[in-house]
C-alpha atoms as a PDB file:
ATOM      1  CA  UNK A   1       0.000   0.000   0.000  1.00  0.00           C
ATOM      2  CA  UNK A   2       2.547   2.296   1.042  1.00  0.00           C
ATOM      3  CA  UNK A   3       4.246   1.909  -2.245  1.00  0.00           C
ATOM      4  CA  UNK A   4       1.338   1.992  -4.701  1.00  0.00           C
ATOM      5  CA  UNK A   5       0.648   5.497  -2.581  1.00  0.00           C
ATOM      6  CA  UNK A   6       4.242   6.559  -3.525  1.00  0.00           C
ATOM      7  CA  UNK A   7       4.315   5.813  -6.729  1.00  0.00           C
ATOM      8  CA  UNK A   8       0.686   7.589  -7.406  1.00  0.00           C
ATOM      9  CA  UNK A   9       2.506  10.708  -5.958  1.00  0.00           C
ATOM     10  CA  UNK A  10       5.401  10.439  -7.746  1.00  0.00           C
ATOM     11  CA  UNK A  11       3.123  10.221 -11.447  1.00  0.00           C
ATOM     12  CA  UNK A  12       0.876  13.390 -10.222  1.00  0.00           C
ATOM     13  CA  UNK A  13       4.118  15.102  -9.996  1.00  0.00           C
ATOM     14  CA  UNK A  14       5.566  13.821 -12.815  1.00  0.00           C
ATOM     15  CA  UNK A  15       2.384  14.484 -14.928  1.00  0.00           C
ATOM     16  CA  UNK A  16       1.889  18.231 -12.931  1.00  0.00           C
ATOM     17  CA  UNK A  17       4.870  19.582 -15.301  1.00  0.00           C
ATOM     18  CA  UNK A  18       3.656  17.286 -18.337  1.00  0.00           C
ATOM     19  CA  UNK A  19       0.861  19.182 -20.224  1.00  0.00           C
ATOM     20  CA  UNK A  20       0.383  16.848 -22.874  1.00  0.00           C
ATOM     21  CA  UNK A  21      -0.070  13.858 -20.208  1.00  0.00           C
ATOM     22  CA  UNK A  22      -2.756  15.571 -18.550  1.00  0.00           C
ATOM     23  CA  UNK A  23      -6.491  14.874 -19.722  1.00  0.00           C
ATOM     24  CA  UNK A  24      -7.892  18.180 -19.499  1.00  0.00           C
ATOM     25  CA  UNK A  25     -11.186  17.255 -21.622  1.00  0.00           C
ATOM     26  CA  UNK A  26     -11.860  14.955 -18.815  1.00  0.00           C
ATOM     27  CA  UNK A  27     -11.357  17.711 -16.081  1.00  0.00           C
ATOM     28  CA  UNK A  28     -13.514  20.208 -18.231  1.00  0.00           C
ATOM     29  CA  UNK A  29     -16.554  17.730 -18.517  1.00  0.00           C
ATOM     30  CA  UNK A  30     -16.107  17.142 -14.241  1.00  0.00           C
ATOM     31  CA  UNK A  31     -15.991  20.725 -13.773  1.00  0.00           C
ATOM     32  CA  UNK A  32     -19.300  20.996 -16.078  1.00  0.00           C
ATOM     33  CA  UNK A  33     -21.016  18.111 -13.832  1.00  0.00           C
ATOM     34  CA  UNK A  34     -20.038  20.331 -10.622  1.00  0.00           C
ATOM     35  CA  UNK A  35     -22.020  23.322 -11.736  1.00  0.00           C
ATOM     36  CA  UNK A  36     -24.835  21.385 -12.863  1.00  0.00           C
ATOM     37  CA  UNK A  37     -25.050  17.304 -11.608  1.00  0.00           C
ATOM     38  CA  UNK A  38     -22.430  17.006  -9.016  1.00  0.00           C
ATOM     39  CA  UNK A  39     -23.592  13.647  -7.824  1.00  0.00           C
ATOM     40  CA  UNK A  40     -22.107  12.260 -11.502  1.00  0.00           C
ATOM     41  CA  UNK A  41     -18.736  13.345 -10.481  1.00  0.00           C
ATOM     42  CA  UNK A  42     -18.237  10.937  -7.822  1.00  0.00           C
ATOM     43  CA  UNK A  43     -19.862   8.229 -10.072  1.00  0.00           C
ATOM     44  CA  UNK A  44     -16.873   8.508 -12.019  1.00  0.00           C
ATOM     45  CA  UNK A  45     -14.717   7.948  -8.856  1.00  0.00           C
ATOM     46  CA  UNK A  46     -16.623   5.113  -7.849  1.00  0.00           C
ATOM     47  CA  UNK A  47     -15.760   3.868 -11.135  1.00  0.00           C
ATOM     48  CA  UNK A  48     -11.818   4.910 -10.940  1.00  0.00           C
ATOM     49  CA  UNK A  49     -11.771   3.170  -7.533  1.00  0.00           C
ATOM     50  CA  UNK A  50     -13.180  -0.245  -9.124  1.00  0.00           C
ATOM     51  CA  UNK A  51     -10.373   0.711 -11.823  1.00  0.00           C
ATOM     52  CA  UNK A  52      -7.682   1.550 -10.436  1.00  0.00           C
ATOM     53  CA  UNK A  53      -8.447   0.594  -6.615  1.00  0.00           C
ATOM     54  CA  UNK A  54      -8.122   3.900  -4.788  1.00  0.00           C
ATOM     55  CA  UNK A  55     -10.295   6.715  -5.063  1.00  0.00           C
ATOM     56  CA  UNK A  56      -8.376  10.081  -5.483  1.00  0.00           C
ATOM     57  CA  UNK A  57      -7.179  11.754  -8.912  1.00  0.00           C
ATOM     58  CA  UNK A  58      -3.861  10.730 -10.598  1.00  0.00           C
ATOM     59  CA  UNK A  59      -4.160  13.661 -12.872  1.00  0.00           C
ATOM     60  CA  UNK A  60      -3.324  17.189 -11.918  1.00  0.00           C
ATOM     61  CA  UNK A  61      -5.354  18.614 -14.898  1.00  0.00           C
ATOM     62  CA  UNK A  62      -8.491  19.493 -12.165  1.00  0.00           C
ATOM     63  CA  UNK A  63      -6.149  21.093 -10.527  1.00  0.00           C
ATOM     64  CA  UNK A  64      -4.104  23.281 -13.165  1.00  0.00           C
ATOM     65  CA  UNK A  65      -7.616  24.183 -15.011  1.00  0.00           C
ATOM     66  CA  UNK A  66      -8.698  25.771 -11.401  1.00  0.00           C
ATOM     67  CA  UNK A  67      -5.410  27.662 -11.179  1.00  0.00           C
ATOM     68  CA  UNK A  68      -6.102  29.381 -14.515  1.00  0.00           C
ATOM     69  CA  UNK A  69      -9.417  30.343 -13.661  1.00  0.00           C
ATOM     70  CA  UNK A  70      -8.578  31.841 -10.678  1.00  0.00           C
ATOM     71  CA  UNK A  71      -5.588  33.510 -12.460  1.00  0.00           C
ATOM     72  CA  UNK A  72      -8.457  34.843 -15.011  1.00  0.00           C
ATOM     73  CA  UNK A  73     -10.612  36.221 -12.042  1.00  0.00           C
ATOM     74  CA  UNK A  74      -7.698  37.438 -10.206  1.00  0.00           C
ATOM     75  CA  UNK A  75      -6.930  39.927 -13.100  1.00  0.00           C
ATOM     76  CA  UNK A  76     -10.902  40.696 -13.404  1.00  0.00           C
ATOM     77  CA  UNK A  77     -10.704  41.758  -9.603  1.00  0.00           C
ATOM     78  CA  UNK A  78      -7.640  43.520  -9.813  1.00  0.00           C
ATOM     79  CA  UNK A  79      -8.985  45.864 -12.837  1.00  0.00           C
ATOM     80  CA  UNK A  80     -12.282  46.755 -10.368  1.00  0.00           C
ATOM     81  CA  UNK A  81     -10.210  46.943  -6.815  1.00  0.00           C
ATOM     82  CA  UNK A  82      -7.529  49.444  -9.183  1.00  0.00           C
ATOM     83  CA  UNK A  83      -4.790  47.129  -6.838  1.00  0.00           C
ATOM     84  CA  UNK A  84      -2.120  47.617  -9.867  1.00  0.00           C
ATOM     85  CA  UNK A  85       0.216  45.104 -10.679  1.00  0.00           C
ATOM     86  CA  UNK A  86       1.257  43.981  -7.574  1.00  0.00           C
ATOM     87  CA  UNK A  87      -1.744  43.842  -5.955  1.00  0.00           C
ATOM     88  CA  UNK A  88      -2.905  41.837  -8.885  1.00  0.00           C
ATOM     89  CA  UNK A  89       0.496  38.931  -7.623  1.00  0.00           C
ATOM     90  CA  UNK A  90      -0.482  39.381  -3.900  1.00  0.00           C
ATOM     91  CA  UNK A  91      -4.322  39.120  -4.572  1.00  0.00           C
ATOM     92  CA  UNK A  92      -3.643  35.675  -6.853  1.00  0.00           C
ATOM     93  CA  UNK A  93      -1.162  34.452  -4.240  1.00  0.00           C
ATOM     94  CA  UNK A  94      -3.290  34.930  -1.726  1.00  0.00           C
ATOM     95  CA  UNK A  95      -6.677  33.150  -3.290  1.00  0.00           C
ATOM     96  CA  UNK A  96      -4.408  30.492  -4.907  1.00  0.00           C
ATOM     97  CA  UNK A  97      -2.072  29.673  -1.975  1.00  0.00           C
ATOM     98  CA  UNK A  98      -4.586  30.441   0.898  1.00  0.00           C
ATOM     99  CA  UNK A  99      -7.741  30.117   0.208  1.00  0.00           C
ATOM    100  CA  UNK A 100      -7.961  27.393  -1.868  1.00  0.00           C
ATOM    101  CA  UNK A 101      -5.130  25.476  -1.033  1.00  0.00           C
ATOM    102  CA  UNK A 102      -3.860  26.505   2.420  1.00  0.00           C
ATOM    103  CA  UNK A 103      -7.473  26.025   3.662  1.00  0.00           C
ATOM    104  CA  UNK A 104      -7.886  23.137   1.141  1.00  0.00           C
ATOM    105  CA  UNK A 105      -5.420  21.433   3.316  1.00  0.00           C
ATOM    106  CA  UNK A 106      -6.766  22.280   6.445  1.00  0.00           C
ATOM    107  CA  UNK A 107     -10.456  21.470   5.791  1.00  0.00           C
ATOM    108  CA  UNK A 108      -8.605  17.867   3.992  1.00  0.00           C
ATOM    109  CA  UNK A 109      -6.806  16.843   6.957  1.00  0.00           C
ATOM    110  CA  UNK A 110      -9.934  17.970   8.979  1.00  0.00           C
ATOM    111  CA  UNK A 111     -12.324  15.667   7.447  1.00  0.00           C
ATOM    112  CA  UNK A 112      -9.985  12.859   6.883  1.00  0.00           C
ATOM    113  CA  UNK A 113      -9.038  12.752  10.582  1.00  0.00           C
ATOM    114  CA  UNK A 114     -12.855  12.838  11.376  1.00  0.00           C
ATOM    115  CA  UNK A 115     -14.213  10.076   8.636  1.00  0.00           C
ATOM    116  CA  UNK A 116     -11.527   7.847   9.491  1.00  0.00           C
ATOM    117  CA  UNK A 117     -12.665   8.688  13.628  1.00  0.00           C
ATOM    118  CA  UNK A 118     -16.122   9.349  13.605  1.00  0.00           C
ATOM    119  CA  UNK A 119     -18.151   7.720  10.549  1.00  0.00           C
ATOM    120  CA  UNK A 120     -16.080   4.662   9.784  1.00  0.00           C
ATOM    121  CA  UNK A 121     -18.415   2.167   9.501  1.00  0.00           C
ATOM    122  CA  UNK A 122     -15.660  -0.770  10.332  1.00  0.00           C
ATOM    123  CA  UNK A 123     -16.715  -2.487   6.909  1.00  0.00           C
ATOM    124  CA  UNK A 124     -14.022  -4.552   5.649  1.00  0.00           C
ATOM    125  CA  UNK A 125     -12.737  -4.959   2.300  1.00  0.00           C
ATOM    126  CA  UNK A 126     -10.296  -7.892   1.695  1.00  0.00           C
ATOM    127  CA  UNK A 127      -9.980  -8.282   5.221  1.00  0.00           C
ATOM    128  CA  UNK A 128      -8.598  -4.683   6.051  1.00  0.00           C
ATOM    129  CA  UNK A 129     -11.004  -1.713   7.457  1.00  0.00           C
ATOM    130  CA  UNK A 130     -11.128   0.879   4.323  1.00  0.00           C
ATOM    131  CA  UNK A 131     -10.137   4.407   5.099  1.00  0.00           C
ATOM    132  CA  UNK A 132     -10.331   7.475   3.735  1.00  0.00           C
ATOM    133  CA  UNK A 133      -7.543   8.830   1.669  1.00  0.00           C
ATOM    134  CA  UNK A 134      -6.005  12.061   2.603  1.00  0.00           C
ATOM    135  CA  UNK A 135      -5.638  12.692  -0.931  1.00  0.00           C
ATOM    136  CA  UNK A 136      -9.545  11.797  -1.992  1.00  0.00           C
ATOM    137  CA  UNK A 137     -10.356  14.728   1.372  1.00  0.00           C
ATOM    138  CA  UNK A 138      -7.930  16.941  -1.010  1.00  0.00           C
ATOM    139  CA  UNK A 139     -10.021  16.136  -4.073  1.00  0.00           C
ATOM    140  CA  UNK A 140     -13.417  16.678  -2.161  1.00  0.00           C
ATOM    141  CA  UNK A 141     -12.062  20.242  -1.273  1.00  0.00           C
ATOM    142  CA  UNK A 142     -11.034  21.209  -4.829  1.00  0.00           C
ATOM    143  CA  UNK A 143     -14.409  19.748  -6.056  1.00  0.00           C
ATOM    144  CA  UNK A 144     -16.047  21.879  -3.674  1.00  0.00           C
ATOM    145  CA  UNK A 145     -14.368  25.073  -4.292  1.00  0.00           C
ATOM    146  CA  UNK A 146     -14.395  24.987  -7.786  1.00  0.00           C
ATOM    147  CA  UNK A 147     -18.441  25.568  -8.297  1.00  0.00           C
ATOM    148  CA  UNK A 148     -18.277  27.984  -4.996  1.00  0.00           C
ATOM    149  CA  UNK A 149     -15.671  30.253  -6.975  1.00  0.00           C
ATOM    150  CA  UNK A 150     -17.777  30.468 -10.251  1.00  0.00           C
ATOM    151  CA  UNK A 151     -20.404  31.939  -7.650  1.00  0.00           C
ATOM    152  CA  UNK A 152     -18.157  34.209  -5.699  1.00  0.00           C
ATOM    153  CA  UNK A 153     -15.741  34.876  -8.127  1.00  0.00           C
ATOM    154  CA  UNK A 154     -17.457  34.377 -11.565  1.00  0.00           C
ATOM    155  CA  UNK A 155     -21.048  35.487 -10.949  1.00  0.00           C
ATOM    156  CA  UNK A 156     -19.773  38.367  -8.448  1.00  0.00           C
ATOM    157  CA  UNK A 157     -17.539  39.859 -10.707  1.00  0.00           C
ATOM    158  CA  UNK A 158     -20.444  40.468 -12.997  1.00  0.00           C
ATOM    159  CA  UNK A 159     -22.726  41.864 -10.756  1.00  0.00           C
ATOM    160  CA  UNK A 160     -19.923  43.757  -9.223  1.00  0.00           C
ATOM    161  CA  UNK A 161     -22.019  47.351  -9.774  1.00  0.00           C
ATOM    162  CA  UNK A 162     -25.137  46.470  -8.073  1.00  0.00           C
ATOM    163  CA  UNK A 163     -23.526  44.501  -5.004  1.00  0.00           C
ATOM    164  CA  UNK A 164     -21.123  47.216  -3.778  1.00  0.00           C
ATOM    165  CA  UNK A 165     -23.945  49.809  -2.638  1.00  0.00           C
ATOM    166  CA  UNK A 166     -25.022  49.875   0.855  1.00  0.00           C
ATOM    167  CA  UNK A 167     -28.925  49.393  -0.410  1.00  0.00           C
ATOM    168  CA  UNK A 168     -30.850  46.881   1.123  1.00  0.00           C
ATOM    169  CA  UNK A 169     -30.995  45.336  -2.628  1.00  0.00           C
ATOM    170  CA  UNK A 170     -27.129  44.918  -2.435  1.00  0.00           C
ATOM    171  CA  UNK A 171     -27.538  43.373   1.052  1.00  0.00           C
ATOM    172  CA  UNK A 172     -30.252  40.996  -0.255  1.00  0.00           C
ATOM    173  CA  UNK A 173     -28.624  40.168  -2.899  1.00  0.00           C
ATOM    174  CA  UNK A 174     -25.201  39.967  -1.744  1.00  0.00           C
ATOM    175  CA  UNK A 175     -26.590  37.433   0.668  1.00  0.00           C
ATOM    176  CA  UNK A 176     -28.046  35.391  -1.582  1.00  0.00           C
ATOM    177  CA  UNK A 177     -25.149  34.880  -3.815  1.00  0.00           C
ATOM    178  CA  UNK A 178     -22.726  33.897  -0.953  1.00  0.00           C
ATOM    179  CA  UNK A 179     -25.266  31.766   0.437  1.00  0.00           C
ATOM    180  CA  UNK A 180     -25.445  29.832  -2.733  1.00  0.00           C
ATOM    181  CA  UNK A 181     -21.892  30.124  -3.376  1.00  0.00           C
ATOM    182  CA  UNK A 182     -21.083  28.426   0.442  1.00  0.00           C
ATOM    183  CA  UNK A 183     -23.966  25.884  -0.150  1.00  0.00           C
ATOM    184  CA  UNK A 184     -22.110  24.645  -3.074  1.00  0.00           C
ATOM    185  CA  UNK A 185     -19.451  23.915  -0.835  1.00  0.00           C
ATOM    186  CA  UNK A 186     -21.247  22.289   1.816  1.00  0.00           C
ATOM    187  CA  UNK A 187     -23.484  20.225  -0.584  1.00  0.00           C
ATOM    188  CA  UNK A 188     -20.617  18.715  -2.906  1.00  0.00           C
ATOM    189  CA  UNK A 189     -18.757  17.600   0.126  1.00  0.00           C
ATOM    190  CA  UNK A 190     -21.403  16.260   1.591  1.00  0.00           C
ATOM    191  CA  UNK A 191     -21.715  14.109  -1.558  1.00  0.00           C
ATOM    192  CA  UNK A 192     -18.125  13.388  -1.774  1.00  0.00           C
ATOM    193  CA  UNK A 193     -17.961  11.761   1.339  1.00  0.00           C
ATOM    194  CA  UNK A 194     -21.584   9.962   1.573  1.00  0.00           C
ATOM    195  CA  UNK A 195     -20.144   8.208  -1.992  1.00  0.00           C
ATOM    196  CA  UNK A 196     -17.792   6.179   0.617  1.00  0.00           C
ATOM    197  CA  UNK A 197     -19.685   3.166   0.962  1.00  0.00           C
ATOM    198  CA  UNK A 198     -17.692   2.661   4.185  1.00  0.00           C
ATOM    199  CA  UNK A 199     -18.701   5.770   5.783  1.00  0.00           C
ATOM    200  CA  UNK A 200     -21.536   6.191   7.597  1.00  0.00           C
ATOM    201  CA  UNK A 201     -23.949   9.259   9.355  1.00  0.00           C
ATOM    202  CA  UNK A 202     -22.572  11.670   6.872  1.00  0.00           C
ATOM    203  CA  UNK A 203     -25.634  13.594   6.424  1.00  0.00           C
ATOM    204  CA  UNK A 204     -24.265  15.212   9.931  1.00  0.00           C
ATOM    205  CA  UNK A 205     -22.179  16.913   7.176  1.00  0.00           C
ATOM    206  CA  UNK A 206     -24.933  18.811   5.938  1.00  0.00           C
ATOM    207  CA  UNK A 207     -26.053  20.260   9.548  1.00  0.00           C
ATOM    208  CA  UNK A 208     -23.244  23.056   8.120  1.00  0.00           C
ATOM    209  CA  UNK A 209     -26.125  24.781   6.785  1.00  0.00           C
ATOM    210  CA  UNK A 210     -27.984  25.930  10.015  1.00  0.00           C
ATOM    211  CA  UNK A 211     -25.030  28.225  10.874  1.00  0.00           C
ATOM    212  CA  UNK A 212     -24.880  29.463   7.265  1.00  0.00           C
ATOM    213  CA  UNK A 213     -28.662  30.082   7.239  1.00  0.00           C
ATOM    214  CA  UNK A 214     -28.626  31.855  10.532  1.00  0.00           C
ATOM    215  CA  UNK A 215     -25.860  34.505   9.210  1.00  0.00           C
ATOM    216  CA  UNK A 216     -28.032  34.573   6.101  1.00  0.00           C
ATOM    217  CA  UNK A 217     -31.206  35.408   7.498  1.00  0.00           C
ATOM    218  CA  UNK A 218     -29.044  38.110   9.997  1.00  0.00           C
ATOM    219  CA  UNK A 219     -27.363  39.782   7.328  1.00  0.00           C
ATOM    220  CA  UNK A 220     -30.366  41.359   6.088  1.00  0.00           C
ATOM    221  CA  UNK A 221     -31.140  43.415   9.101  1.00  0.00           C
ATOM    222  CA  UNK A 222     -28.463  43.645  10.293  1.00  0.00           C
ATOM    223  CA  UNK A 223     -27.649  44.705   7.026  1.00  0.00           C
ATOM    224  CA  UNK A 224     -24.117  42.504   6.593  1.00  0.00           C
ATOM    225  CA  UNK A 225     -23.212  43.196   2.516  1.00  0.00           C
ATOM    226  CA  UNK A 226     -20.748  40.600   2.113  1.00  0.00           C
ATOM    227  CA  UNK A 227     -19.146  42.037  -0.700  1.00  0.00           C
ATOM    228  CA  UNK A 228     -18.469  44.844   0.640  1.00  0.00           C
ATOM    229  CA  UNK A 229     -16.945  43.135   3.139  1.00  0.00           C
ATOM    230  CA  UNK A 230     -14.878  40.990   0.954  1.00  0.00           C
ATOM    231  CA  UNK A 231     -13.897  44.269  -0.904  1.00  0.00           C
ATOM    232  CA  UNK A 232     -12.666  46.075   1.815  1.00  0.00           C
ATOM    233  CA  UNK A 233     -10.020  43.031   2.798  1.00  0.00           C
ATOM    234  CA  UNK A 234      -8.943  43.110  -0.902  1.00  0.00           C
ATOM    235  CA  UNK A 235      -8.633  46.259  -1.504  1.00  0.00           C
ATOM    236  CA  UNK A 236      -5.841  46.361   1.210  1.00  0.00           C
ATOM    237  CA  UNK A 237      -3.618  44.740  -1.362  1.00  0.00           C
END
């Protein structure tokens, strides 16, 4: 095991610098299904794991494709902040890096830890307990963040105008937008992880949304614009 996991690594990195080895029609048609059927994506890795016999992605071309959209948003967001050139480098450091995969590797090691500790189901495969792979939690994230970026990134950049006023229009639909755009998240992992066939209670997963819904419905009054909020940090760059 500990070999077969090496030498996956070793061919993602091998492949990472290897454009022509990646299949990025593949990781265009997933990225399609997460925006529109994301249950279908995790067919596929049901499929890979009967395969190949493990469940995360040997090909980095998910995760290059993501880069270059958030390099394309980056510059969209660094024209309407007026951040300049550098500010353009910090601001894509700082979503590609940090947010999606500092915290991508914090939310990975978060849920592995807790699958592995808290919904193993002790089924047995070939006479060994199946766990979760640290590198499948990895995938999960970037499956997640992908469709919650074409919300907060994609969408918001073209509604940019009406969502930075203090009206309670902006405010409603500010609101709305990041509470699709976080749902995303929550829902796709949800589904990434109740795929497992040797996990079990996942749906605690989705209890995520109470919190989210409680900030949503308190934003209005309160009158929270969270893109102004998110434009204020960024502007600092």
């Amino acid at each position: 095991m500990g070999n077969s996991l090496e030498s996956r690594k070793m061919v993602f990195l091998r492949r990472i610098v290897k454009f022509k080895h990646m299949d990025f029609e593949y990781a265009s048609w997933q990225m399609l299904l997460l925006l529109v059927t994301p249950h279908k994506v995790y067919k596929n890795f049901q499929y890979q794991k009967h395969t190949k016999h493990y469940w995360a992605r040997d090909d980095p071309a998910f995760l290059v494709l993501l880069a270059g959209f958030l390099f394309i948003t980056s510059v969209a967001f660094t024209v309407v902040l007026h951040n300049g050139v550098l500010g353009f480098f910090l601001f894509l450091l700082w979503v590609v890096f940090i947010d999606c995969i500092g915290i991508g590797l914090l939310v990975a090691t978060l849920m592995w830890f807790i699958c592995n500790r808290v919904f193993q189901s002790k089924s047995v495969e070939g006479g060994t307990v199946q766990r979760v792979e640290w590198a499948y939690a990895f995938d999960v994230h970037l499956n997640s963040f992908f469709p919650m970026m074409v919300v907060l990134h994609g969408i918001q950049i073209l509604l940019w105008w009406p969502l930075t006023y203090q009206t309670i229009f902006s405010v409603i639909l500010s609101d709305v937008l990041w509470f699709v755009g976080i749902s995303y998240y929550i829902f796709i992992t949800f589904l990434g992880y109740s795929t497992l066939p040797f996990l079990q209670n996942t749906v605690f997963l989705l209890y995520a949304f109470v919190p989210i819904s409680v900030l949503a419905i308190l934003a209005i009054p309160m009158q929270w614009n969270w893109t102004l909020i998110w434009k204020h940090f960024y502007s600092s760059f």
